[in-house]
Protein backbone atom coordinates (compact mmCIF):
# COMPACT_ATOMS: atom_id res chain seq x y z
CA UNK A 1 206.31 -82.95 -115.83
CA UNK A 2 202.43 -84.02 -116.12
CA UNK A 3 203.00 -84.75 -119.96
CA UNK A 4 206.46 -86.49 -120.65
CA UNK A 5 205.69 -87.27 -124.11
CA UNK A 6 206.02 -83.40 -124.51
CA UNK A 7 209.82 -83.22 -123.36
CA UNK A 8 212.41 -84.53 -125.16
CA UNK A 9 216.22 -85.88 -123.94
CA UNK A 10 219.18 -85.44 -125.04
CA UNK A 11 222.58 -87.16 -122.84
CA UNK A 12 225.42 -85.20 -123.61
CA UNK A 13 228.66 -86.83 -122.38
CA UNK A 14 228.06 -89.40 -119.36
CA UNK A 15 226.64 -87.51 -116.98
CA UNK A 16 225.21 -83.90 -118.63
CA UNK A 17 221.26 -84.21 -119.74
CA UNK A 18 219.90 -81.71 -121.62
CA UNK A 19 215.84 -81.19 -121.36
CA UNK A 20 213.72 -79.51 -124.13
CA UNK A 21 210.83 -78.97 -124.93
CA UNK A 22 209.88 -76.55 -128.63
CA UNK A 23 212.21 -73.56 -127.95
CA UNK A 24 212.87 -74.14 -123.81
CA UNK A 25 216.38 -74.65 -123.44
CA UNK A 26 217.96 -75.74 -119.91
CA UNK A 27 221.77 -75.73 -120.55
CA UNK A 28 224.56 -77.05 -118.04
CA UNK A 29 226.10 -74.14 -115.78
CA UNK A 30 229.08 -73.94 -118.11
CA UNK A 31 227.06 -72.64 -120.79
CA UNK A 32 225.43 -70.25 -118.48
CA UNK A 33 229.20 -68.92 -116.77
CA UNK A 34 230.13 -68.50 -120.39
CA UNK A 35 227.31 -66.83 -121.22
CA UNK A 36 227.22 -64.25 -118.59
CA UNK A 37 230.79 -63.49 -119.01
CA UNK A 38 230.16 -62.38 -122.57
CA UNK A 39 227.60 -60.14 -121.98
CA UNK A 40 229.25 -58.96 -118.90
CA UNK A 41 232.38 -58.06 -120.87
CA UNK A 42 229.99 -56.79 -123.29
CA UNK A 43 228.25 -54.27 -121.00
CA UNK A 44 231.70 -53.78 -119.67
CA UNK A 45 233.29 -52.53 -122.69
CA UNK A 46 229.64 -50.61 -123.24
CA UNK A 47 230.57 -48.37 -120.24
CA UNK A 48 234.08 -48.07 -121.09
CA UNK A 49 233.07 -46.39 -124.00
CA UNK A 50 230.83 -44.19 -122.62
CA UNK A 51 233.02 -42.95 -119.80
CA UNK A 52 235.18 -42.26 -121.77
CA UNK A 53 233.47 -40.02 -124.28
CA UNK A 54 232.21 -38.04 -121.99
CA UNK A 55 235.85 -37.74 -120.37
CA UNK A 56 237.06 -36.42 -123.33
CA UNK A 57 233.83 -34.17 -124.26
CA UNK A 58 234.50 -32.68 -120.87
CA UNK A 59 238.73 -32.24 -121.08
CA UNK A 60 238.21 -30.65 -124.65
CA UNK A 61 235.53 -27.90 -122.96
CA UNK A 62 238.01 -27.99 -120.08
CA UNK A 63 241.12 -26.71 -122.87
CA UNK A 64 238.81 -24.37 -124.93
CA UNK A 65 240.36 -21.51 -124.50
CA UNK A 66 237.65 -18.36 -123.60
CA UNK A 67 237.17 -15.93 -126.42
CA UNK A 68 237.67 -13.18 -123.83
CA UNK A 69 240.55 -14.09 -122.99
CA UNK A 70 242.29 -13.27 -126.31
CA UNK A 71 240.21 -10.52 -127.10
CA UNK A 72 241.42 -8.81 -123.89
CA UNK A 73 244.34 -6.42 -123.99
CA UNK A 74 246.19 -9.95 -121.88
CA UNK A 75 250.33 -9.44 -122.29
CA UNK A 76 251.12 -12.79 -122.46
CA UNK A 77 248.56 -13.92 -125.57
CA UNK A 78 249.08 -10.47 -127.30
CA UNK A 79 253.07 -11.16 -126.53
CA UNK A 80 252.36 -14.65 -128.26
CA UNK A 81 250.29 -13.44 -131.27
CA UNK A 82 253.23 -10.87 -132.03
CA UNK A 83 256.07 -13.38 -131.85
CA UNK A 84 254.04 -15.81 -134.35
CA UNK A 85 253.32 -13.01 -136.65
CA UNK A 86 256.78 -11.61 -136.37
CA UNK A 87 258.01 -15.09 -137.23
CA UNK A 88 255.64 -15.55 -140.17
CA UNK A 89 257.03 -12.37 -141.37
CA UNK A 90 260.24 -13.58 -141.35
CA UNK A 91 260.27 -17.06 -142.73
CA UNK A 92 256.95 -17.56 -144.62
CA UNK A 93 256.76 -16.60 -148.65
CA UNK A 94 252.88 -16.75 -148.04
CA UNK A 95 251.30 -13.46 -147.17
CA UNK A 96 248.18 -15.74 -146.79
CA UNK A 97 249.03 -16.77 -143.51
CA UNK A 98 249.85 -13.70 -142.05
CA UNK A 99 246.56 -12.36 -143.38
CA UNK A 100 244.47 -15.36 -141.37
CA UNK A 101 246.90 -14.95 -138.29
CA UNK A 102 245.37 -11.25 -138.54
CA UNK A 103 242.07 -11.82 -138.90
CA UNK A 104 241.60 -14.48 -136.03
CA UNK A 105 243.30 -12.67 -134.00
């Protein structure tokens, strides 16, 4: 401090003192815990966020069912695609449905 009449003081409470000088701040260590903690919970909240985007990006590839799969002469979905169908025949008034049942499949 080779220039005091640069710095300026502030006494906050009995025993805190705050030194400036144009935009330097030095703060007490409360302001600097409370601080950190915000930007920690920030950043923490950050890579919550991320993980778990990619968690679900990779269980919704993980329960994609493969097109070939279906497509293959499989019992169990061609057992399931003839119940639904038989049931849409049976309780539905719209032909529409039956229609798009039949063309996805």
């Amino acid at each position: 401090m080779n220039n005091y009449k640069d710095y300026s003081y502030s006494s906050k409470g009995l025993n805190k003192l705050i030194l400036y000088r144009s935009n330097f701040t030095i703060l007490s260590s409360v302001f600097k815990i409370t601080i950190v903690k915000f930007n920690f919970e920030l950043l923490s909240v950050d890579k919550g966020i991320s993980i778990t985007k990619v968690y679900k990006i990779k269980r919704i590839q993980k329960d994609l069912t493969p097109k070939n799969k279906i497509s293959n002469n499989n019992s169990k979905y061609s057992k399931h695609i003839l119940e639904v169908t038989y049931w849409i025949l049976l309780y539905s008034k719209n032909v529409y449905i039956l229609a798009f049942i039949i063309i996805i499949s």
